[in-house]
N, C-alpha and C. Protein backbone atom coordinates (compact mmCIF):
# COMPACT_ATOMS: atom_id res chain seq x y z
N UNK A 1 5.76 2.83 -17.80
CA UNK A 1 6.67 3.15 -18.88
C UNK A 1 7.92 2.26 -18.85
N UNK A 2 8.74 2.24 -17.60
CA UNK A 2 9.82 1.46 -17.61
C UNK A 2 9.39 -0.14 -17.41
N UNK A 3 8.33 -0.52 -17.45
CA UNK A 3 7.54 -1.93 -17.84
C UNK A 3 7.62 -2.04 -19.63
N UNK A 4 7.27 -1.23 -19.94
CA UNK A 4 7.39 -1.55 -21.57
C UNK A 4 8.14 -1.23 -22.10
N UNK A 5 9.32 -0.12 -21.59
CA UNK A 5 11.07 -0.34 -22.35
C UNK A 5 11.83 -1.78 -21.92
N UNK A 6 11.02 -2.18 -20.72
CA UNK A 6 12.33 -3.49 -20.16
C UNK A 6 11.61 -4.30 -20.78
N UNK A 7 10.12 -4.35 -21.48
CA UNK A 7 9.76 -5.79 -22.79
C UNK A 7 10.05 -5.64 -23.57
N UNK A 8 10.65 -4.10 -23.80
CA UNK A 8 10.67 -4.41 -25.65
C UNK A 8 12.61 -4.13 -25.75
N UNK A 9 13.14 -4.47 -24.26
CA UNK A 9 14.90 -4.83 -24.30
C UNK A 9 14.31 -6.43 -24.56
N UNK A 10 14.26 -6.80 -23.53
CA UNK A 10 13.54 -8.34 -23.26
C UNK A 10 13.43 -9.11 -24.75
N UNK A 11 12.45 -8.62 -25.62
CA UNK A 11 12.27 -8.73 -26.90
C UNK A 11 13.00 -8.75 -27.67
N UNK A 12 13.51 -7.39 -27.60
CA UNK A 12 14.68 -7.21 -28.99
C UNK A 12 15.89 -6.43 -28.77
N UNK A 13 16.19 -6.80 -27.97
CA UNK A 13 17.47 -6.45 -27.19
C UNK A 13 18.96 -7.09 -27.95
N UNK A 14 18.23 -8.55 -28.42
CA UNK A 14 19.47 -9.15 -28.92
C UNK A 14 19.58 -8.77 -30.50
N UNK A 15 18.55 -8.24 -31.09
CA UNK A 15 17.97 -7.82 -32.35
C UNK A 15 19.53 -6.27 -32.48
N UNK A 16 18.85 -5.75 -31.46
CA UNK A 16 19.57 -4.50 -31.58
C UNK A 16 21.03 -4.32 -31.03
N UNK A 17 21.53 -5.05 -30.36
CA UNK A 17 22.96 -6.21 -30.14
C UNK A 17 23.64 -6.08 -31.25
N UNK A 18 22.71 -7.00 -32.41
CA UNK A 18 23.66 -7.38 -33.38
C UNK A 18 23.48 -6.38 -34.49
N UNK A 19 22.60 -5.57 -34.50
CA UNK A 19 22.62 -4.29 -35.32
C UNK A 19 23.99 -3.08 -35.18
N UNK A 20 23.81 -2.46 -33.70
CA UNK A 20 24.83 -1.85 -32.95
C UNK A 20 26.40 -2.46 -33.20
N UNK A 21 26.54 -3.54 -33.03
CA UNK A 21 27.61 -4.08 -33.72
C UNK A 21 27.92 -4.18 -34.81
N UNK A 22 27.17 -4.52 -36.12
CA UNK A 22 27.46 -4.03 -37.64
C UNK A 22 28.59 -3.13 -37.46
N UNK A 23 28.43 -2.03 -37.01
CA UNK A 23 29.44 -0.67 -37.43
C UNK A 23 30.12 -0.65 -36.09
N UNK A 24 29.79 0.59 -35.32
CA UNK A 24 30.99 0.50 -34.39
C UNK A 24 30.59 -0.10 -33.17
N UNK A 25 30.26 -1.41 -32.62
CA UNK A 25 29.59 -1.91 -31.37
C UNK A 25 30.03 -2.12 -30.55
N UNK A 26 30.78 -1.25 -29.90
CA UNK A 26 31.58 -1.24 -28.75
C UNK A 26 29.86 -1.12 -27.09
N UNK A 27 29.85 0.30 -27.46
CA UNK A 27 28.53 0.12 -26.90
C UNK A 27 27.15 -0.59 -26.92
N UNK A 28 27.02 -1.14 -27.81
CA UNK A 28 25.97 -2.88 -27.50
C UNK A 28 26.21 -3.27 -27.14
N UNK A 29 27.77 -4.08 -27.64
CA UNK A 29 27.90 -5.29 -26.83
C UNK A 29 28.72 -4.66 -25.44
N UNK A 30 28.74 -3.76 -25.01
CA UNK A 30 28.74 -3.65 -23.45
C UNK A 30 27.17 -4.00 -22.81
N UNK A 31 26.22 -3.02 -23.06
CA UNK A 31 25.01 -3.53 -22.99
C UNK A 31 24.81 -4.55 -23.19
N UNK A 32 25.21 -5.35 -23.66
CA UNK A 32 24.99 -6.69 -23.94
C UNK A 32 24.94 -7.84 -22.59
N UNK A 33 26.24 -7.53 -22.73
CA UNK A 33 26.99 -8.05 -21.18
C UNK A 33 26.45 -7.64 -19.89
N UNK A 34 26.22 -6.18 -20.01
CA UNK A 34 25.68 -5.69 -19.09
C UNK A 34 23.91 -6.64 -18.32
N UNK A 35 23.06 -6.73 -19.61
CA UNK A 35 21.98 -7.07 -19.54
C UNK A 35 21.77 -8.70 -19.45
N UNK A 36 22.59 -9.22 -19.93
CA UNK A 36 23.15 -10.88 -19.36
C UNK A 36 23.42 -11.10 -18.54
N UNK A 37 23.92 -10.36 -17.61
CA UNK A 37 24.66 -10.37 -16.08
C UNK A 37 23.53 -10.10 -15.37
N UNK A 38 22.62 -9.09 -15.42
CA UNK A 38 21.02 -8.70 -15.13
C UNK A 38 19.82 -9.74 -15.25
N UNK A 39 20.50 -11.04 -15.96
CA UNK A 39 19.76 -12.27 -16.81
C UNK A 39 18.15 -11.67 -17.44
N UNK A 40 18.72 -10.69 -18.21
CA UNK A 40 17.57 -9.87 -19.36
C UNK A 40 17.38 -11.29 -20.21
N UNK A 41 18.37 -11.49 -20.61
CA UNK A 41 18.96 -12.54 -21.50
C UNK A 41 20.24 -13.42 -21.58
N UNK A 42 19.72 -14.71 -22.03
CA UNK A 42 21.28 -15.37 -21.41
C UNK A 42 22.81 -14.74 -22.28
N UNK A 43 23.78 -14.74 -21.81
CA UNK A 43 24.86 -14.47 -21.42
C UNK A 43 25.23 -15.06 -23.15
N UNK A 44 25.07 -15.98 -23.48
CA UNK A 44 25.60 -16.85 -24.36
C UNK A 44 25.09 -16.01 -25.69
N UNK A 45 23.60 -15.96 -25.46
CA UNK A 45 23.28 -15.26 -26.29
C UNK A 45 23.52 -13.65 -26.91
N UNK A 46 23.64 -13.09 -26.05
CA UNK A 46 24.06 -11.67 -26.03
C UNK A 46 26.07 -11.47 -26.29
N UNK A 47 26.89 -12.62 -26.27
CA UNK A 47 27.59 -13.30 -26.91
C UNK A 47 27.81 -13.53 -28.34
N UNK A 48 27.07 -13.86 -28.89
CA UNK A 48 26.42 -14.48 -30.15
C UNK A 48 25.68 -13.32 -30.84
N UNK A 49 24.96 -12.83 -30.30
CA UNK A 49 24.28 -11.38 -31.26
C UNK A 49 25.79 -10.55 -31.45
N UNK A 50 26.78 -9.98 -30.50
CA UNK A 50 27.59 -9.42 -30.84
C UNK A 50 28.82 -10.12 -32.00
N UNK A 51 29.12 -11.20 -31.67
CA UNK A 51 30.09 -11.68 -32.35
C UNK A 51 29.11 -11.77 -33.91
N UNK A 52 28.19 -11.76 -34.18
CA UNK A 52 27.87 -12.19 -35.36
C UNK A 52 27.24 -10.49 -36.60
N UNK A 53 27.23 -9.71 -35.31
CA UNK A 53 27.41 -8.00 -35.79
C UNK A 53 28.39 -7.60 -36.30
N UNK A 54 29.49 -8.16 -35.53
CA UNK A 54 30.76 -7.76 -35.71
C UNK A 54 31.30 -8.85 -36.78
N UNK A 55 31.12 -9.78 -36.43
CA UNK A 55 31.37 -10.88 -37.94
C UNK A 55 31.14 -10.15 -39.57
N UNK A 56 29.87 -9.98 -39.57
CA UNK A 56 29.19 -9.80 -41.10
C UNK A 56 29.65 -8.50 -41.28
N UNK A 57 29.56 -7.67 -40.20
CA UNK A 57 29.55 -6.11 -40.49
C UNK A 57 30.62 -5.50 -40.91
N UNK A 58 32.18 -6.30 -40.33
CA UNK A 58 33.44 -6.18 -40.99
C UNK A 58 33.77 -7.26 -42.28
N UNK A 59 32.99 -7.79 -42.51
CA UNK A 59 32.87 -8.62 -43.88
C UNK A 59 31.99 -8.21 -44.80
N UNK A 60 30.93 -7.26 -44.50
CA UNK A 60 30.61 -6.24 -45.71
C UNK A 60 31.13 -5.18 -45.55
N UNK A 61 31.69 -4.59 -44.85
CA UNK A 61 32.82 -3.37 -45.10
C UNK A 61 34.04 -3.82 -46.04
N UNK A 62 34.52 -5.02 -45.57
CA UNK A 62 35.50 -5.37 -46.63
C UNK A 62 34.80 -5.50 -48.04
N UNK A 63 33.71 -6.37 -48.36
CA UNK A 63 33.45 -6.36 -49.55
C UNK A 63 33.17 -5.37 -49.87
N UNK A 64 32.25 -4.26 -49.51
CA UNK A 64 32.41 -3.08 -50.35
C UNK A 64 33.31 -2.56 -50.73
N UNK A 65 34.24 -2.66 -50.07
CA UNK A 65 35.18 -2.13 -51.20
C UNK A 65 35.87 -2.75 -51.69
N UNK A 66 35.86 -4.37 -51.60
CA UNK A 66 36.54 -5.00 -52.61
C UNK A 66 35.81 -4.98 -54.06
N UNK A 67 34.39 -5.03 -53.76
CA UNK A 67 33.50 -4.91 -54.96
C UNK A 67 33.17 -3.86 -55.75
N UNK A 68 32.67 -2.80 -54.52
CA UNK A 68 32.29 -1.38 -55.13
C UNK A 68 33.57 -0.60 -54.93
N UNK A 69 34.14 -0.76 -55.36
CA UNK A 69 35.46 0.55 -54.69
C UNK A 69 35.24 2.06 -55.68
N UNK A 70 34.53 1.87 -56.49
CA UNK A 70 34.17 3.08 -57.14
C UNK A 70 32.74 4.21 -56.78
N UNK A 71 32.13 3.65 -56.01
CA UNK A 71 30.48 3.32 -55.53
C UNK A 71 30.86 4.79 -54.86
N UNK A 72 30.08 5.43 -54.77
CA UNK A 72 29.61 7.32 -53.84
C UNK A 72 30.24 6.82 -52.51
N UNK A 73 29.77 5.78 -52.06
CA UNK A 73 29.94 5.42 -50.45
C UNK A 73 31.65 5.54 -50.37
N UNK A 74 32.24 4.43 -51.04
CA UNK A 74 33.18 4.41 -50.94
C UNK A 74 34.50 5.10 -50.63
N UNK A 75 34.40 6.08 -52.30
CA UNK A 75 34.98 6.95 -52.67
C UNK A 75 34.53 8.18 -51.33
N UNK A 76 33.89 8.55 -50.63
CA UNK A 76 33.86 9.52 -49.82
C UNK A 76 34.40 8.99 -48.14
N UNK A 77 34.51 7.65 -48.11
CA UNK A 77 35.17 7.21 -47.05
C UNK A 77 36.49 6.94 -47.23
N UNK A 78 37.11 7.15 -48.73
CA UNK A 78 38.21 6.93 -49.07
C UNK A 78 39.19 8.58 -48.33
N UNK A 79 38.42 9.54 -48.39
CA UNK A 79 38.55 10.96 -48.05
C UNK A 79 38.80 11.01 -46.59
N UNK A 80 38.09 10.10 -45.80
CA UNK A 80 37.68 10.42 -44.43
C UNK A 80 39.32 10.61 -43.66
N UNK A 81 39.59 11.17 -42.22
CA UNK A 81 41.11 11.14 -42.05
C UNK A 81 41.15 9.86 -41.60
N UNK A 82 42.59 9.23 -41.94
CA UNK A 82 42.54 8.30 -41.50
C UNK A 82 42.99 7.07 -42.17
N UNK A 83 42.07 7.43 -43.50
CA UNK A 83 41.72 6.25 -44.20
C UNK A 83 43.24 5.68 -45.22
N UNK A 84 44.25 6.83 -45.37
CA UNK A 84 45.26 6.80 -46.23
C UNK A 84 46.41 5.96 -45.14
N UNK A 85 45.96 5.99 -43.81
CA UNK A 85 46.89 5.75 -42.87
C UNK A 85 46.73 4.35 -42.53
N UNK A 86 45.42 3.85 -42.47
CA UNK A 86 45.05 2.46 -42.82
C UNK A 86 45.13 2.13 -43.56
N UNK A 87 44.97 2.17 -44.66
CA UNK A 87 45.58 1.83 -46.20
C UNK A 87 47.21 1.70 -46.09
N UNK A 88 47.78 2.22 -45.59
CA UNK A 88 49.55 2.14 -45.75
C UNK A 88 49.57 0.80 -44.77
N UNK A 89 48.31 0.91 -43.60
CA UNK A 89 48.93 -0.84 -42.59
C UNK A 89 48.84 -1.47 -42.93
N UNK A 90 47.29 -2.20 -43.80
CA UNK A 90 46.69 -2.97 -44.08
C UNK A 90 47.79 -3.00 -45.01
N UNK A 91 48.27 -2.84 -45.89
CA UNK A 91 49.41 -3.13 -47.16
C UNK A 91 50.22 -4.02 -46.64
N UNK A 92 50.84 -3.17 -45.19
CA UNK A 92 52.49 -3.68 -44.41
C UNK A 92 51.85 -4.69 -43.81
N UNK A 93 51.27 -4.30 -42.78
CA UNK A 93 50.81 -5.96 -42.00
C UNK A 93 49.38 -6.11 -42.23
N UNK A 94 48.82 -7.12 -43.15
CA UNK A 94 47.41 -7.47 -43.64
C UNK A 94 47.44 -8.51 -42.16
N UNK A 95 47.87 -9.28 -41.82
CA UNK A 95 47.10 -10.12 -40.74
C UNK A 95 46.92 -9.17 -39.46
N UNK A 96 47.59 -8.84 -38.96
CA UNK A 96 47.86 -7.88 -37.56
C UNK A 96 46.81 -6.87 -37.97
N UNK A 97 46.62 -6.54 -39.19
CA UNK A 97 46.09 -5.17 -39.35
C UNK A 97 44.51 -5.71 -38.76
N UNK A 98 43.91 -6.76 -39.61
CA UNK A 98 42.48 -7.12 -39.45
C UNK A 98 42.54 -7.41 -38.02
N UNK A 99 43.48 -8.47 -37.56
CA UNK A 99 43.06 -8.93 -36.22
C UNK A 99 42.89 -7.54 -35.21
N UNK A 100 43.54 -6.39 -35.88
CA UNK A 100 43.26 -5.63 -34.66
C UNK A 100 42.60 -4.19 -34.70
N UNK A 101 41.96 -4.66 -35.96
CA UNK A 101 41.47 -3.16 -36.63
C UNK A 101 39.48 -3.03 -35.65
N UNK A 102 39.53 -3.90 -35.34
CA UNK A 102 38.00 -3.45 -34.25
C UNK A 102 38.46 -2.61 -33.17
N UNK A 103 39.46 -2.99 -33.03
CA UNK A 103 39.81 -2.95 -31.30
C UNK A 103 39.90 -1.39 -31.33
N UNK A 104 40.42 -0.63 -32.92
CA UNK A 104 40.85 0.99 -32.74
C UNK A 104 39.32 1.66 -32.68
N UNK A 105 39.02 2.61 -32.05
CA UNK A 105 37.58 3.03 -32.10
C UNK A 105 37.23 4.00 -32.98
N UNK A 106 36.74 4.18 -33.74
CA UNK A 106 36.44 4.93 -35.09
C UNK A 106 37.47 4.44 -36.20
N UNK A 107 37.93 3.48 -36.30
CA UNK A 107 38.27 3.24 -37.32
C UNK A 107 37.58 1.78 -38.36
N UNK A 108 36.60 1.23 -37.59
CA UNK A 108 36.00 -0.16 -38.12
C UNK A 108 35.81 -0.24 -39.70
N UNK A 109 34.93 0.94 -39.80
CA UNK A 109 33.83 1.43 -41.01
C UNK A 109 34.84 1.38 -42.12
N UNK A 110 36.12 2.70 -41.66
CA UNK A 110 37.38 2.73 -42.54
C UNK A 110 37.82 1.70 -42.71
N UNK A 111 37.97 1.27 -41.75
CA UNK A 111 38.99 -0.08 -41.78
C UNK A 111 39.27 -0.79 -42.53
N UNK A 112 37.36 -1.53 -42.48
CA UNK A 112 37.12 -2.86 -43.41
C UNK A 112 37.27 -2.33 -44.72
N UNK A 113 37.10 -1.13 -45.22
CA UNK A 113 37.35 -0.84 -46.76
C UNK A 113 38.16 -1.08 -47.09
N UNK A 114 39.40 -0.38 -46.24
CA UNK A 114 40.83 -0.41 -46.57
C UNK A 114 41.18 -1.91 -47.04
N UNK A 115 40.52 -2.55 -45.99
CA UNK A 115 41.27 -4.05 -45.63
C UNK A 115 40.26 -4.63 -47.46
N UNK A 116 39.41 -4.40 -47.70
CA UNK A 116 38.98 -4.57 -48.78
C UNK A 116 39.47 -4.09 -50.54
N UNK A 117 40.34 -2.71 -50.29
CA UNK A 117 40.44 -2.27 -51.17
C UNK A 117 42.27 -2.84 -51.15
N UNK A 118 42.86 -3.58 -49.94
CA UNK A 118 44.24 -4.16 -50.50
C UNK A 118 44.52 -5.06 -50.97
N UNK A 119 44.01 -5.68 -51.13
CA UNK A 119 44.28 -7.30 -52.27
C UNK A 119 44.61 -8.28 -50.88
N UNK A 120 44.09 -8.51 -49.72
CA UNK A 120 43.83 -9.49 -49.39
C UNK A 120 42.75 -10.68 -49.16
N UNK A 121 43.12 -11.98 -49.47
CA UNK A 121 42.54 -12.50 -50.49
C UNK A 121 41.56 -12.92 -49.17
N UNK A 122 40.44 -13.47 -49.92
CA UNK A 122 38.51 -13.23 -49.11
C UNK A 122 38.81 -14.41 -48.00
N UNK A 123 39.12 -15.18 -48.23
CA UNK A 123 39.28 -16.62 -47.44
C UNK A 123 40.41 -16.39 -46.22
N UNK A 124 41.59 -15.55 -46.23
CA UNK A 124 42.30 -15.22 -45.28
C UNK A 124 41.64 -14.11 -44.47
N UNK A 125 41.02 -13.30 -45.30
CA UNK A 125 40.08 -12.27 -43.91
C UNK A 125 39.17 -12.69 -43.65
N UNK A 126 38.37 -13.79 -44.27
CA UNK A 126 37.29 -14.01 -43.16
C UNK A 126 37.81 -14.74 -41.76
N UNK A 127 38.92 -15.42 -41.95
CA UNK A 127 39.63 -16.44 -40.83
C UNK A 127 39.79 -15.64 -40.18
N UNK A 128 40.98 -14.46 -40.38
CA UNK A 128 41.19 -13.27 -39.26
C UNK A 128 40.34 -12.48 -38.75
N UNK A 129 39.02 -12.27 -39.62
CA UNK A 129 37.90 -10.88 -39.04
C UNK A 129 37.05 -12.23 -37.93
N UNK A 130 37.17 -13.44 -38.17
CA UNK A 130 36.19 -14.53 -37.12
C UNK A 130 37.13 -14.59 -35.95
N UNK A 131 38.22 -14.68 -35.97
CA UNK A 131 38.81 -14.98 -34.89
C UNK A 131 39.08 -12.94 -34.09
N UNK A 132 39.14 -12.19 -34.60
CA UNK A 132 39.48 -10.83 -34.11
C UNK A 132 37.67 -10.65 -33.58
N UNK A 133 36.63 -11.16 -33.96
CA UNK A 133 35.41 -10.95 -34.08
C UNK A 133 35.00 -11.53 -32.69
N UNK A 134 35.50 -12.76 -32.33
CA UNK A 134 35.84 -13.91 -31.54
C UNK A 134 35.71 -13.09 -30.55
N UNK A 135 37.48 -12.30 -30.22
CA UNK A 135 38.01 -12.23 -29.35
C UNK A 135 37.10 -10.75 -28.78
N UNK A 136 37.02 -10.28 -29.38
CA UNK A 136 36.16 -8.36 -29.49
C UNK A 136 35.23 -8.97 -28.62
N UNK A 137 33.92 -9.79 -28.96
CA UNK A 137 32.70 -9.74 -28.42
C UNK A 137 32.97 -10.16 -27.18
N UNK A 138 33.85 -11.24 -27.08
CA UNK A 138 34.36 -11.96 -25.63
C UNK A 138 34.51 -10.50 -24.86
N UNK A 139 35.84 -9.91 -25.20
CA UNK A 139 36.32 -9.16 -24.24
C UNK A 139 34.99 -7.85 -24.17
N UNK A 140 34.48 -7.06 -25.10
CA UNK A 140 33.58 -6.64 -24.81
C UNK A 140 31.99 -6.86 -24.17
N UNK A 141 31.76 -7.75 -24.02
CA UNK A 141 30.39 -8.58 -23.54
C UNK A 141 30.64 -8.72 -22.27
N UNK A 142 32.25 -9.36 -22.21
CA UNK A 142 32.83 -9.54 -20.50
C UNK A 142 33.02 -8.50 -19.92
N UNK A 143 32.99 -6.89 -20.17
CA UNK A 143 33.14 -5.57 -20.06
C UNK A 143 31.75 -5.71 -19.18
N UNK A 144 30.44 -5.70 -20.30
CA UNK A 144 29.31 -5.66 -19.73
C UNK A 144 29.09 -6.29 -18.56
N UNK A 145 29.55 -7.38 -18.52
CA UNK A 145 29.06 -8.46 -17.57
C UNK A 145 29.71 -7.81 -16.38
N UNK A 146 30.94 -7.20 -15.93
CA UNK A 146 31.73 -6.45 -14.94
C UNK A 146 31.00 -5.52 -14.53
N UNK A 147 30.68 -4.65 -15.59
CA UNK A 147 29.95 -3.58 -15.19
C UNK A 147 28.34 -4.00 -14.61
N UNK A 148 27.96 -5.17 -15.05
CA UNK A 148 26.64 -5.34 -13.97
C UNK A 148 27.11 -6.14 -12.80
N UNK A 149 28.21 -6.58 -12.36
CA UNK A 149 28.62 -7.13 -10.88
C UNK A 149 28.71 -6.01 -10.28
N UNK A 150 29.58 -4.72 -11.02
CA UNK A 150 29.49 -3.37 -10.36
C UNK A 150 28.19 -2.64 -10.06
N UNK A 151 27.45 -3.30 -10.69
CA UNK A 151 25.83 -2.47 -10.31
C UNK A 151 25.21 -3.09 -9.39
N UNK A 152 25.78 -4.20 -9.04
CA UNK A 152 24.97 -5.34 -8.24
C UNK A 152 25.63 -4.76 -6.80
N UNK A 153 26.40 -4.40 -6.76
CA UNK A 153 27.42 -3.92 -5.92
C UNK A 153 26.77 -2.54 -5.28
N UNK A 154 26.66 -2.19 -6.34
CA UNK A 154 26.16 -0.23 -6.10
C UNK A 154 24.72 -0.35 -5.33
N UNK A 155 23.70 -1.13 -5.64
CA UNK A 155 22.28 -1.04 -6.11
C UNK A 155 21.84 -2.17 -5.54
N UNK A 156 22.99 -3.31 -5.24
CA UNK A 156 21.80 -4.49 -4.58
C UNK A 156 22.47 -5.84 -5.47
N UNK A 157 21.95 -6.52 -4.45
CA UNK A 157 21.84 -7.85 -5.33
C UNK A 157 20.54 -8.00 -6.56
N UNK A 158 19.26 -6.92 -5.98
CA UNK A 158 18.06 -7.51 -7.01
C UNK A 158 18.09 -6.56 -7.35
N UNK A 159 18.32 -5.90 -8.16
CA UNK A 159 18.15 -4.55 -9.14
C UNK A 159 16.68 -4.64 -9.49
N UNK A 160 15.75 -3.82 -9.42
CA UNK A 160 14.29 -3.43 -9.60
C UNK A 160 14.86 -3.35 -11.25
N UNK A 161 13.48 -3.51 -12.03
CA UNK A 161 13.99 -3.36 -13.39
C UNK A 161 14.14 -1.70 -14.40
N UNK A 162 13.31 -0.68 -13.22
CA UNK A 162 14.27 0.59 -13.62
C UNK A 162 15.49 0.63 -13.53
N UNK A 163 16.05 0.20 -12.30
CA UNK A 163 17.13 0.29 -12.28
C UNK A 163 18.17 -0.46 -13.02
N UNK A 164 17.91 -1.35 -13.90
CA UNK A 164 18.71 -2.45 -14.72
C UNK A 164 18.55 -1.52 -15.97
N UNK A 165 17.70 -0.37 -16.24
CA UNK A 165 17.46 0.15 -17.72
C UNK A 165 18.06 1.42 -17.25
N UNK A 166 18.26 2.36 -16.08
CA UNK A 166 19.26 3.63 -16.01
C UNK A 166 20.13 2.88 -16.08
N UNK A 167 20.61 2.04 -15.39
CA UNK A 167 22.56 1.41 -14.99
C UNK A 167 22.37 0.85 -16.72
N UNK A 168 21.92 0.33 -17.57
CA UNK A 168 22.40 -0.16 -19.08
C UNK A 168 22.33 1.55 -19.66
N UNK A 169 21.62 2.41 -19.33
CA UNK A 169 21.74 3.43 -20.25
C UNK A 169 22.62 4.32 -20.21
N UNK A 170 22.84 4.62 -18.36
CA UNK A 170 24.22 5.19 -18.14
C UNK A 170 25.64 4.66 -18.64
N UNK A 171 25.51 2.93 -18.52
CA UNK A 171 26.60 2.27 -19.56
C UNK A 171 27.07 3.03 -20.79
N UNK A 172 25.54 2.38 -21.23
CA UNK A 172 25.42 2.78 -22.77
C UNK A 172 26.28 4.08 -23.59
N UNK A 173 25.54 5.15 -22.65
CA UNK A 173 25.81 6.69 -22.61
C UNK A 173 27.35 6.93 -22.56
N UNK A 174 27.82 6.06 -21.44
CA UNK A 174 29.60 6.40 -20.90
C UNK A 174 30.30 5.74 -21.80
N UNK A 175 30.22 4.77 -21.99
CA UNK A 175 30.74 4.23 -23.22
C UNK A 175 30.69 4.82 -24.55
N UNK A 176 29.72 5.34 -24.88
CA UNK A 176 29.30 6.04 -26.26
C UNK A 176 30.51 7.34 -26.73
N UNK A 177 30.67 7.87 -25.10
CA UNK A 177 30.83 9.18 -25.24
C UNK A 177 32.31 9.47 -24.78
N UNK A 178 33.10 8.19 -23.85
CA UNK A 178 34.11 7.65 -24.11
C UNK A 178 35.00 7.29 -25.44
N UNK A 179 34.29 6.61 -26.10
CA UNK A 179 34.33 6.30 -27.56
C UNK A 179 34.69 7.61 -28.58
N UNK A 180 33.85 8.16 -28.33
CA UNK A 180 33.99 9.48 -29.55
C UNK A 180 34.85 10.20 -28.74
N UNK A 181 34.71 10.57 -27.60
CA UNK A 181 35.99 11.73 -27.30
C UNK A 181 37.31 10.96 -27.36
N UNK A 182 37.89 9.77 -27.65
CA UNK A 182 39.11 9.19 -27.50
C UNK A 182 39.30 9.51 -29.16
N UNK A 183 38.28 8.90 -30.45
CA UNK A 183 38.39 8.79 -31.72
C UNK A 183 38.69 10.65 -31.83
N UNK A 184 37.91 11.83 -31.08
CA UNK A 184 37.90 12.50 -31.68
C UNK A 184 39.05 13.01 -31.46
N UNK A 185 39.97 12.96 -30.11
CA UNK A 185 41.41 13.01 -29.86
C UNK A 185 42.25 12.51 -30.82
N UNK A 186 42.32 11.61 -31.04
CA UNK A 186 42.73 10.73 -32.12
C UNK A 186 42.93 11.44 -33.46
N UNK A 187 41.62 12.01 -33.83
CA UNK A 187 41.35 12.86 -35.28
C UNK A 187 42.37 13.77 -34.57
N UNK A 188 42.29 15.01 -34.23
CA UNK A 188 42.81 15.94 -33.72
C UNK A 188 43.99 15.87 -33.69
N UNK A 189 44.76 15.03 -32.76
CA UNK A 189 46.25 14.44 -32.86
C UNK A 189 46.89 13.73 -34.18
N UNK A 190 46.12 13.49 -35.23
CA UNK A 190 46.16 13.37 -36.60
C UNK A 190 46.26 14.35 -37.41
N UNK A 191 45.70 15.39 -36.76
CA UNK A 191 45.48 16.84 -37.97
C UNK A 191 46.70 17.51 -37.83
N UNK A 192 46.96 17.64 -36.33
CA UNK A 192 48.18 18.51 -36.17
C UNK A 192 49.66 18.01 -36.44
């Protein structure tokens, strides 16, 4: 069994990299890193699947709502909390806002709308979402890559390849769940 989950990471690992990154890919591209450091796949590459998730995925968030801003999707993420509070940054600081709107965790999805629905113009956010896109996958991929020196550490220099698919899933998992309990603090400390 753990022979044919570690071919079909092997396979499409970088597939699902750059999917996971579209929206909120904090946890891929740790996995990412993680599984490059494991040499699942090279380093460069798992690099490159993230930065290019995170590229397009905050560049169709922006266009939707530069385009559709009336669209079901939209209009119900316009509701979400949050979204009125990004909307007031993106107004005040449009560069600062994009360069650093990945980095907040649950706010991407919102984000790019906002950053779409303020009148900044297409050619200045793609410069800022490539270079904020840049810097995200770097520092997150290099996350991964830490966390498999730390496994190499825990577990060995040769990690058996179960053990390269619990240590990416326990990643995976801690990160995931890291993520939402900080965003859902976040909501919470917003409501009150």
């Amino acid at each position: 069994m753990t022979d044919t989950i570690h071919l079909l990471v092997e396979r499409y690992g970088l597939i699902a990299i750059f999917l996971g990154c579209l929206a909120e890919g904090e946890s891929a591209a740790i996995l990412g890193g993680f599984f490059a450091h494991q040499h699942v796949f090279a380093a460069s590459n798992a690099f490159g699947a993230a930065f290019l998730g995170a590229f397009i995925g905050d560049t169709l968030f922006f266009l939707a709502g530069r385009r559709f801003s009336d669209h079901a999707w939209v209009v119900r993420l316009r509701g979400k909390p949050g979204f009125s509070h990004a909307y007031a940054l993106v107004r005040a600081h449009p560069a600062l806002y994009v360069l650093g709107n990945r980095f907040v965790y649950g706010f991407r999805l919102v984000g790019g709308v906002a950053a779409g629905l303020s009148g900044i113009a297409v050619s200045k956010f793609v410069l800022l979402n490539a270079l904020s896109a840049l810097v995200w996958a770097a520092a997150f991929t290099g996350l991964g890559y830490v966390f498999g020196l730390g496994a190499e550490q825990i577990f060995g220099a040769a990690l058996a390849k179960h053990e390269k698919l619990l240590a990416g899933l326990g990643i995976g998992l801690a990160s995931s769940f890291a993520g939402w309990y900080l965003a859902h603090r976040l909501v919470r400390r917003h409501r009150d």
